[in-house]
Protein backbone atom coordinates (compact mmCIF):
# COMPACT_ATOMS: atom_id res chain seq x y z
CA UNK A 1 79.45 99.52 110.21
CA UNK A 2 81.55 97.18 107.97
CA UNK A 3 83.36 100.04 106.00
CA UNK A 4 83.72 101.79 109.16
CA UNK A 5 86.12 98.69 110.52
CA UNK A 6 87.20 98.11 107.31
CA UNK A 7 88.43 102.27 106.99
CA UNK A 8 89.92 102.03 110.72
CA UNK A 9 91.72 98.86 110.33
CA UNK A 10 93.73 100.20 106.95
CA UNK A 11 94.08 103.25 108.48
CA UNK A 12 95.64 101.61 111.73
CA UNK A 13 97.79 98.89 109.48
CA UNK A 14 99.34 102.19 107.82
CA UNK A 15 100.26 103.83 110.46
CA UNK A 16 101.91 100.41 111.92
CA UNK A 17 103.60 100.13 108.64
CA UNK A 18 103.93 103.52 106.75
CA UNK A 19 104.04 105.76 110.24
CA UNK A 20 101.16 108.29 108.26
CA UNK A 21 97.36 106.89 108.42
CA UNK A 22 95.11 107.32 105.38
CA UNK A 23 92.36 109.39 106.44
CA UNK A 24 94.03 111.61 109.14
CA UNK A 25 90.79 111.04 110.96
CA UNK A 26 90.47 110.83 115.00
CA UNK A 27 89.46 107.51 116.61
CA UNK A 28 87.26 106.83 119.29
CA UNK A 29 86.53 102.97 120.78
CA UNK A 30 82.77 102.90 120.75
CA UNK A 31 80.85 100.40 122.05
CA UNK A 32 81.15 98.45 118.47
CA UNK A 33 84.70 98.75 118.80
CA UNK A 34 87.50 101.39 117.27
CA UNK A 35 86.08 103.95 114.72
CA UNK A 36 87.11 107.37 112.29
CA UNK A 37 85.57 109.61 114.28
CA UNK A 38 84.51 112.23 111.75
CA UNK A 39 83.71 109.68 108.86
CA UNK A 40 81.15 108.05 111.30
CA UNK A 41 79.49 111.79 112.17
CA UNK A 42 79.41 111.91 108.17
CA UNK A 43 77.80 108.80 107.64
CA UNK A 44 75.17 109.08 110.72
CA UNK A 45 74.38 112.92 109.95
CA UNK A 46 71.32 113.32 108.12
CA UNK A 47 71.80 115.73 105.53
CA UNK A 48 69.46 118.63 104.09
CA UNK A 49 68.11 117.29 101.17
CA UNK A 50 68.13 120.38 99.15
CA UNK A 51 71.81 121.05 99.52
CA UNK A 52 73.70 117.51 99.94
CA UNK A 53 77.17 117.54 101.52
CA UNK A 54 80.12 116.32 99.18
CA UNK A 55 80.33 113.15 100.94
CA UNK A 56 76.53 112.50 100.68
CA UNK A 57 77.02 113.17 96.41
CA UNK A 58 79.17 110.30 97.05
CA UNK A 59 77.80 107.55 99.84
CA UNK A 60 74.40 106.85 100.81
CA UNK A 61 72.43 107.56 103.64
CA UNK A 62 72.71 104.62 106.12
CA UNK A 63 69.76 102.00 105.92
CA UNK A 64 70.57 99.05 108.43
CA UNK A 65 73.64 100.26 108.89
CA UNK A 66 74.53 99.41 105.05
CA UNK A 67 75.52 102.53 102.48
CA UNK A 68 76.31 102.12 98.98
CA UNK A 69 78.72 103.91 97.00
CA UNK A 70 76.33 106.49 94.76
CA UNK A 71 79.36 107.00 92.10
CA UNK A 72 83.08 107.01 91.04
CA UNK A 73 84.75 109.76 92.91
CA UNK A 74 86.40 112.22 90.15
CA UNK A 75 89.82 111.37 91.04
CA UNK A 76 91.60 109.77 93.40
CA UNK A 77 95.01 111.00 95.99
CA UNK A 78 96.03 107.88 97.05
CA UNK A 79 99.56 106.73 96.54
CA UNK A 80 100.29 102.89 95.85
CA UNK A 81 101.51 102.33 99.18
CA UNK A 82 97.38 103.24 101.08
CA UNK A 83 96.18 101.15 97.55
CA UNK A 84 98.01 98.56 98.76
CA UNK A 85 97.08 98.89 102.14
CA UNK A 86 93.65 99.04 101.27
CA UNK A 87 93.76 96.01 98.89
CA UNK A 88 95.35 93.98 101.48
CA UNK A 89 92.87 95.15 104.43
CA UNK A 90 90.22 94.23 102.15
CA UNK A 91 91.77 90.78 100.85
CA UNK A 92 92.11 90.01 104.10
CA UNK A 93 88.95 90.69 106.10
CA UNK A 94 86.26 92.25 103.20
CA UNK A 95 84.96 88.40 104.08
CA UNK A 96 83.65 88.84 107.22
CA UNK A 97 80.42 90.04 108.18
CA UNK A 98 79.91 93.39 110.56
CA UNK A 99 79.41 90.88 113.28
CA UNK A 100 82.86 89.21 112.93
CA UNK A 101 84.46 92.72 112.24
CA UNK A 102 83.14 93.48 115.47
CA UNK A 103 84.63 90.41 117.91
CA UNK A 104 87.73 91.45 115.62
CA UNK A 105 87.84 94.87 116.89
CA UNK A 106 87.05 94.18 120.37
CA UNK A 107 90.64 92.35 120.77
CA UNK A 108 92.44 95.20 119.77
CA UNK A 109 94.18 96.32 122.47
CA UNK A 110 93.62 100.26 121.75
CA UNK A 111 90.05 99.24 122.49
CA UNK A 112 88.42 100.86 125.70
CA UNK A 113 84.47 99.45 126.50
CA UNK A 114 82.82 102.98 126.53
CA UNK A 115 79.57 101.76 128.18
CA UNK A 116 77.48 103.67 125.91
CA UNK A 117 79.65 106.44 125.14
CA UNK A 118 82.93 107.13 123.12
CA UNK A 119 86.27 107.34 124.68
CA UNK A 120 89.08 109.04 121.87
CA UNK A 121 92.22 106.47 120.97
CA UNK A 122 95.39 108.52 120.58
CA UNK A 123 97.76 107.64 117.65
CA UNK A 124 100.56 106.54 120.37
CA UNK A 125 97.56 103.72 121.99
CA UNK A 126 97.45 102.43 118.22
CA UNK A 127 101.38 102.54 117.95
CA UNK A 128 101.95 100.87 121.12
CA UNK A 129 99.36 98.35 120.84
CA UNK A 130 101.13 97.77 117.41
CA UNK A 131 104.37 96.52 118.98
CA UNK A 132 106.08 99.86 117.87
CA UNK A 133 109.35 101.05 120.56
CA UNK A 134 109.35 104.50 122.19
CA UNK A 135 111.87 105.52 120.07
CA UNK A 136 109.64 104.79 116.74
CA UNK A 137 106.88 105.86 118.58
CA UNK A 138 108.62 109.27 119.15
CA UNK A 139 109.88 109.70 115.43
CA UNK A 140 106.31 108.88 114.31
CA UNK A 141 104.48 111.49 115.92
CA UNK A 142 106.75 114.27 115.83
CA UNK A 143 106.34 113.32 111.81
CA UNK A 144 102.96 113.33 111.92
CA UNK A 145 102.67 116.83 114.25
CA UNK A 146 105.13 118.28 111.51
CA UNK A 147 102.97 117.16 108.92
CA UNK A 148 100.00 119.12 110.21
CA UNK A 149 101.81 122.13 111.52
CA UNK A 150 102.93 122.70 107.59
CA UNK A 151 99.40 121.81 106.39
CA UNK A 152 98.14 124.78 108.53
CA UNK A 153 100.48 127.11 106.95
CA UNK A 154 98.51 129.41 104.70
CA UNK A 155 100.68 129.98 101.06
């Protein structure tokens, strides 16, 4: 549960700051507060044990909610800028128990009470809630919908 906050809250800071997130993940508030919607399903999933997934070669099955990095990932894509997100998420609340992480992510305003279920946070929720204007808000997504509409090209 910890890296889950942990991985949301960098990814949220860099798209407040940068205008890209980290993980291009999808977020959902859940009852625990905001999440990465697809890096939860990978850490929940239980995986065949003959054929691991690639994240599973990496993480740990979930015990108590706790997983454990298994090994050093052969290389990494991050730029400086999501390091130094990421050190700077971390400095700031790698302290805190899942508990506190969780009354932290409860006052974020992008934060919906599912009652049980999941309710998806759009990128504009996270932008608004960040004090970002229309305008910015605008620029940023068009960015980001640019960004994915060239990923999908096939070269």
């Amino acid at each position: 549960m910890k890296l889950l906050k942990l991985m949301y809250l960098a990814d949220r800071k860099a798209l407040l700051e940068h205008g890209r997130p980290i993980t291009f993940d999808g977020y959902v508030s859940m009852d625990r507060g905001p999440v990465l919607s697809q890096t939860y399903n990978l850490i929940v999933e239980e995986d065949d044990p003959d054929n691991p997934t690639y994240w599973r070669q990496f993480i740990s099955a979930p015990i108590e909610w706790e997983v454990e990095l298994r090994r050093e990932a052969p290389s990494t894509e991050l730029s400086p800028a999501q390091e130094q997100v990421l050190d700077e998420i971390f400095a700031q609340f790698g302290g805190m128990n899942r508990w506190e992480l969780v009354r932290l992510m409860h006052t974020l305003t992008e934060w919906s009470d599912p009652h049980g279920s999941s309710i998806p946070i759009d990128i504009d929720e996270i932008l608004r809630a960040g004090g970002m204007s229309e305008a910015d808000r605008e620029g940023v997504e068009e960015k980001l919908a640019a960004e994915e509409a060239l990923a999908q090209l096939d070269f």
